[in-house]
N, C-alpha and C. Protein backbone atom coordinates (compact mmCIF):
# COMPACT_ATOMS: atom_id res chain seq x y z
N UNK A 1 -9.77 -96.08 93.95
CA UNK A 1 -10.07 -95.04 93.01
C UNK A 1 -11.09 -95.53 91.98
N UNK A 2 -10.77 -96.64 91.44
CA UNK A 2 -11.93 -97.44 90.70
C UNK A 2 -13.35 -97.26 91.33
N UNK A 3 -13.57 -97.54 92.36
CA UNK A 3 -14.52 -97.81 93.19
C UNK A 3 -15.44 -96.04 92.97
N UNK A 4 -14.32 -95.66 92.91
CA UNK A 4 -15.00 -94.17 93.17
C UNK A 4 -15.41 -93.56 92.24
N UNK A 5 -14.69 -93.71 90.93
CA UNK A 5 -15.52 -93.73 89.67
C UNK A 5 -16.91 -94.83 89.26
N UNK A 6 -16.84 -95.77 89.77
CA UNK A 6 -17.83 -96.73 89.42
C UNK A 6 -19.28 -95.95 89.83
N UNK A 7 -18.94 -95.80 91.72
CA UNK A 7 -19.91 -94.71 92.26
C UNK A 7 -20.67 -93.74 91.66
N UNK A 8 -19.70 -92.90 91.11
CA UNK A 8 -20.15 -91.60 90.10
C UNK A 8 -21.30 -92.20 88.82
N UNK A 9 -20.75 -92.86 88.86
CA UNK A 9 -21.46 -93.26 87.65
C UNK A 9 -23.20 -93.40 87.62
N UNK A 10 -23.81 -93.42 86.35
CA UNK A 10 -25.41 -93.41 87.08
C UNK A 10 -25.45 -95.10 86.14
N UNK A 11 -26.44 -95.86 86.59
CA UNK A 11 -26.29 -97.12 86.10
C UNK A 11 -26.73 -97.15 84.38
N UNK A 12 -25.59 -97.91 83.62
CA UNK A 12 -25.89 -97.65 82.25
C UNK A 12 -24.31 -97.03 82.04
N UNK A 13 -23.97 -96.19 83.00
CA UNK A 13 -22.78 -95.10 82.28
C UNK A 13 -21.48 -95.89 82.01
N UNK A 14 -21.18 -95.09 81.24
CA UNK A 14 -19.74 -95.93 80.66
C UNK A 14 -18.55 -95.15 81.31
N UNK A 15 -17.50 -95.88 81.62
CA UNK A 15 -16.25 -95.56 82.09
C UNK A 15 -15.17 -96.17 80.99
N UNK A 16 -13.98 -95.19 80.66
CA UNK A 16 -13.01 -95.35 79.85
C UNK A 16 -11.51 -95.52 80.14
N UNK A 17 -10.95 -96.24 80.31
CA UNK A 17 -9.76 -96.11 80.93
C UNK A 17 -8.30 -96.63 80.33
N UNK A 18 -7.68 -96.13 80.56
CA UNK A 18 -6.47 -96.66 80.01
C UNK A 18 -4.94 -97.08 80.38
N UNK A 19 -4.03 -97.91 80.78
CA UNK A 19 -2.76 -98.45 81.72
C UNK A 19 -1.66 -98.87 80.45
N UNK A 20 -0.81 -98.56 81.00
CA UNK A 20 0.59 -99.32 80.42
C UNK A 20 0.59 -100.75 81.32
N UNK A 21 0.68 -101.72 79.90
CA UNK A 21 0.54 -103.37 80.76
C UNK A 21 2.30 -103.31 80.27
N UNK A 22 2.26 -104.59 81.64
CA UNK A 22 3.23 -105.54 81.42
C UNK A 22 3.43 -106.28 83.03
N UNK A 23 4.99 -106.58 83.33
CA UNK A 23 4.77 -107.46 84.39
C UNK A 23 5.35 -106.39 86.00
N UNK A 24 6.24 -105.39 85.36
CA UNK A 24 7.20 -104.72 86.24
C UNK A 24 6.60 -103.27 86.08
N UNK A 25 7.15 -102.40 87.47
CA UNK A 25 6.97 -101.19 87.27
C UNK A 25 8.31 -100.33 86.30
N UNK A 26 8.40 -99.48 85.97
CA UNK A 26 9.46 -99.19 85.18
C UNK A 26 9.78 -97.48 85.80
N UNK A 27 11.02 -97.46 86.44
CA UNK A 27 11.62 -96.03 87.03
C UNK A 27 12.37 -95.77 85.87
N UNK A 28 11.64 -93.93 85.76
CA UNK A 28 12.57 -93.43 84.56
C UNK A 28 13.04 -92.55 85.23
N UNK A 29 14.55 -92.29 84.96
CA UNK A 29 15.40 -91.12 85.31
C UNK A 29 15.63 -90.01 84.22
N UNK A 30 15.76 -90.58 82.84
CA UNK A 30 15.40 -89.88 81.70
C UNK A 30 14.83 -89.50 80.44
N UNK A 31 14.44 -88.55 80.27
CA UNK A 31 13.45 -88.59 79.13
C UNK A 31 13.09 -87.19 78.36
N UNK A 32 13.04 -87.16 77.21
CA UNK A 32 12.42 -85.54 76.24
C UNK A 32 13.64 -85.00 76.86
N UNK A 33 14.47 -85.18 76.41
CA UNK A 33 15.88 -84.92 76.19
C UNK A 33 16.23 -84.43 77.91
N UNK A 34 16.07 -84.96 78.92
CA UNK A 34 16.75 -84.13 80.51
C UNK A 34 16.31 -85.26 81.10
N UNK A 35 16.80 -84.82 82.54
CA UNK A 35 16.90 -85.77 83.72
C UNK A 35 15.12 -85.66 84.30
N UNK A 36 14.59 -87.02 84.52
CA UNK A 36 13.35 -86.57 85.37
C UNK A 36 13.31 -87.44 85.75
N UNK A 37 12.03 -88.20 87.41
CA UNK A 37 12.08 -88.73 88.49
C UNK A 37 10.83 -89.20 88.17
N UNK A 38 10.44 -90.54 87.63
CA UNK A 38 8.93 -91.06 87.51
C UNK A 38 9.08 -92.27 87.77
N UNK A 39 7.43 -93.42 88.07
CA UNK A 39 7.68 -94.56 88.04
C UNK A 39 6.16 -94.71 87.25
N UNK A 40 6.84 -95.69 86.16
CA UNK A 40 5.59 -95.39 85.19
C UNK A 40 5.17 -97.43 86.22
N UNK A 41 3.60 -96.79 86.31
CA UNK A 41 3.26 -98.09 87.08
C UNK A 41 2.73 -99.54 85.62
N UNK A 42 2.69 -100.73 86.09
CA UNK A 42 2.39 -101.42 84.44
C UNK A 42 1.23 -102.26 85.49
N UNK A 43 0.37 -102.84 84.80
CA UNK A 43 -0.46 -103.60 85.05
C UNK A 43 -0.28 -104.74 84.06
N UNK A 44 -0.70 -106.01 84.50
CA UNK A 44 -0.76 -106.87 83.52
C UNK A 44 -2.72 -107.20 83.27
N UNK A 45 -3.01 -107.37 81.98
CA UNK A 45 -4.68 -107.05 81.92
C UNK A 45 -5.47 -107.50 82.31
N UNK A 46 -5.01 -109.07 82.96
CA UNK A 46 -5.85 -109.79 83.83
C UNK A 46 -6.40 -109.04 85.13
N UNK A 47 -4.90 -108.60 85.76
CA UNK A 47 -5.55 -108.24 86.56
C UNK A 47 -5.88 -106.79 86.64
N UNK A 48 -5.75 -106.08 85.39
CA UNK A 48 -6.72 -104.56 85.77
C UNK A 48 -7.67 -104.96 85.22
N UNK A 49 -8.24 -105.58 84.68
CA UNK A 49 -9.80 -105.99 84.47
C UNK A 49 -10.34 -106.59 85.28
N UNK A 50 -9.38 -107.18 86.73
CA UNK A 50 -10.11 -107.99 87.74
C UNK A 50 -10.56 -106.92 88.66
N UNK A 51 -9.53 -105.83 88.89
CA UNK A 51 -10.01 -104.76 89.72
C UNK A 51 -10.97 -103.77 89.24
N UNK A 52 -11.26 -103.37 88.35
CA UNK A 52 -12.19 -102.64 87.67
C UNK A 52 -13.45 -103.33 87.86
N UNK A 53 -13.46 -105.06 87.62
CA UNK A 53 -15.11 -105.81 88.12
C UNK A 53 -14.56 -105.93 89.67
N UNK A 54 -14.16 -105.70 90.27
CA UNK A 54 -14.31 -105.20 91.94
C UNK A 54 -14.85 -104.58 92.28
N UNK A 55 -14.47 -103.12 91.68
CA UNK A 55 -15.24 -101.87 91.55
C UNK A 55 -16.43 -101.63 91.11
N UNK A 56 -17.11 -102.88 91.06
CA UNK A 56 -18.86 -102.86 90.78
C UNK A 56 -18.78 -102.23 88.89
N UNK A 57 -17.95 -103.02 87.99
CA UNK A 57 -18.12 -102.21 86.31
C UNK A 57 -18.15 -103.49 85.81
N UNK A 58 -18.87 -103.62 84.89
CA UNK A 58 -18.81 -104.67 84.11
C UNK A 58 -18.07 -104.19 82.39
N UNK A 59 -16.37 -104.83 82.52
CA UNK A 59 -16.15 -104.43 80.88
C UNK A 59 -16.61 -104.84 79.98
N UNK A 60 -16.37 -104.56 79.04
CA UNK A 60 -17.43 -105.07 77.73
C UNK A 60 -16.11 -104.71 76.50
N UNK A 61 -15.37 -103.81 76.61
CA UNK A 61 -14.18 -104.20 75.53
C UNK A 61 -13.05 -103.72 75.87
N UNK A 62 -12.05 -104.45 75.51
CA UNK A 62 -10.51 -104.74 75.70
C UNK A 62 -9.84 -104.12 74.58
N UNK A 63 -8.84 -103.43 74.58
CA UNK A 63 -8.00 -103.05 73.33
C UNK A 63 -6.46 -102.88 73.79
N UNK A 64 -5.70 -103.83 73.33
CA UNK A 64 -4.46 -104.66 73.89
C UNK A 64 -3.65 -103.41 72.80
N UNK A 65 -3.07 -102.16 72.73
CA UNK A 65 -1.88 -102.03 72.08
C UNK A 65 -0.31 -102.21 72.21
N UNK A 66 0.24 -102.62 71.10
CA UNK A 66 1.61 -103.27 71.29
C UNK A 66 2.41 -101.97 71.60
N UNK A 67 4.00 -102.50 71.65
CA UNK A 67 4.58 -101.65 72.32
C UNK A 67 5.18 -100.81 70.84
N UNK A 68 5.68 -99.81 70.58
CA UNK A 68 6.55 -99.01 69.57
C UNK A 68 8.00 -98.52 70.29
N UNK A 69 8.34 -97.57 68.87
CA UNK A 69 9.66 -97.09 69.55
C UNK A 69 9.66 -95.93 70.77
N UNK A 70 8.67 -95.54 70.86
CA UNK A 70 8.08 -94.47 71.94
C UNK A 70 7.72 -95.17 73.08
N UNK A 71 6.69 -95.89 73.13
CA UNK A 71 6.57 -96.11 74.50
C UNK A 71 5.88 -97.74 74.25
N UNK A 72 6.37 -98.53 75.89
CA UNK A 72 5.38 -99.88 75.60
C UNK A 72 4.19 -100.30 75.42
N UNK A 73 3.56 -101.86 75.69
CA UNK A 73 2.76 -101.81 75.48
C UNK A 73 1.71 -101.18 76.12
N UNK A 74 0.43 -101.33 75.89
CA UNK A 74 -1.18 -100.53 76.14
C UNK A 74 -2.44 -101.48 76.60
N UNK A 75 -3.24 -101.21 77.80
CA UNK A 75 -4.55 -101.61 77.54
C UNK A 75 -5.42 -100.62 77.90
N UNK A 76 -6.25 -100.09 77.12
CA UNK A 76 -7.51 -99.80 77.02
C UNK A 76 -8.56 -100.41 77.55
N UNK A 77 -9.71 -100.26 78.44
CA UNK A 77 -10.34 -100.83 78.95
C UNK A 77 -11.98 -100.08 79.23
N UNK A 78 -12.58 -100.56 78.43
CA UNK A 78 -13.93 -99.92 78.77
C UNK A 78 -15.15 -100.75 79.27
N UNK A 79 -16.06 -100.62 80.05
CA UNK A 79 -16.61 -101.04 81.01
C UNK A 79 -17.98 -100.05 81.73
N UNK A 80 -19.20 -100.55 81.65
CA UNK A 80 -20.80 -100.10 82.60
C UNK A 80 -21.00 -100.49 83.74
N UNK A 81 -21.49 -99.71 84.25
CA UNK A 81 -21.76 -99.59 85.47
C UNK A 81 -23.29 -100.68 85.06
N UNK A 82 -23.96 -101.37 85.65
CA UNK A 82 -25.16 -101.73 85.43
C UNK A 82 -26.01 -101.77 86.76
């Protein structure tokens, strides 16, 4: 999917992206008060920044947010096509 955004891109363009890091995937059964069926996927940032420069992007900035009482932690990841 990376790959396929990189594509789109015209050289110069910027791509924006954003993942819940950590080490595990996390299955939720509940949430916003009822029963629901998700698997929130986590990346750790090494390696979604390794797959994103797979995908022919070069990042250029990182933005690591911590985790709160809502939800865990965050990476932000922005990155050109060149």
């Amino acid at each position: 999917m990376l790959a396929s955004f990189a594509r789109a891109l015209m050289p110069g363009g910027c791509f924006i992206t954003g993942t819940h890091s950590g080490d595990e995937d996390v299955r939720r059964t509940e949430a916003y008060g009822g029963p629901v069926e998700w698997t929130t996927h986590q990346w750790s940032p090494e390696k979604y920044v390794g797959l994103i420069e797979q995908a022919g992007l070069r990042p250029v900035a990182e933005l690591r947010l911590p985790a709160d009482e809502h939800v865990g932690p965050g990476l932000v990841v922005m990155a050109v096509r060149d």
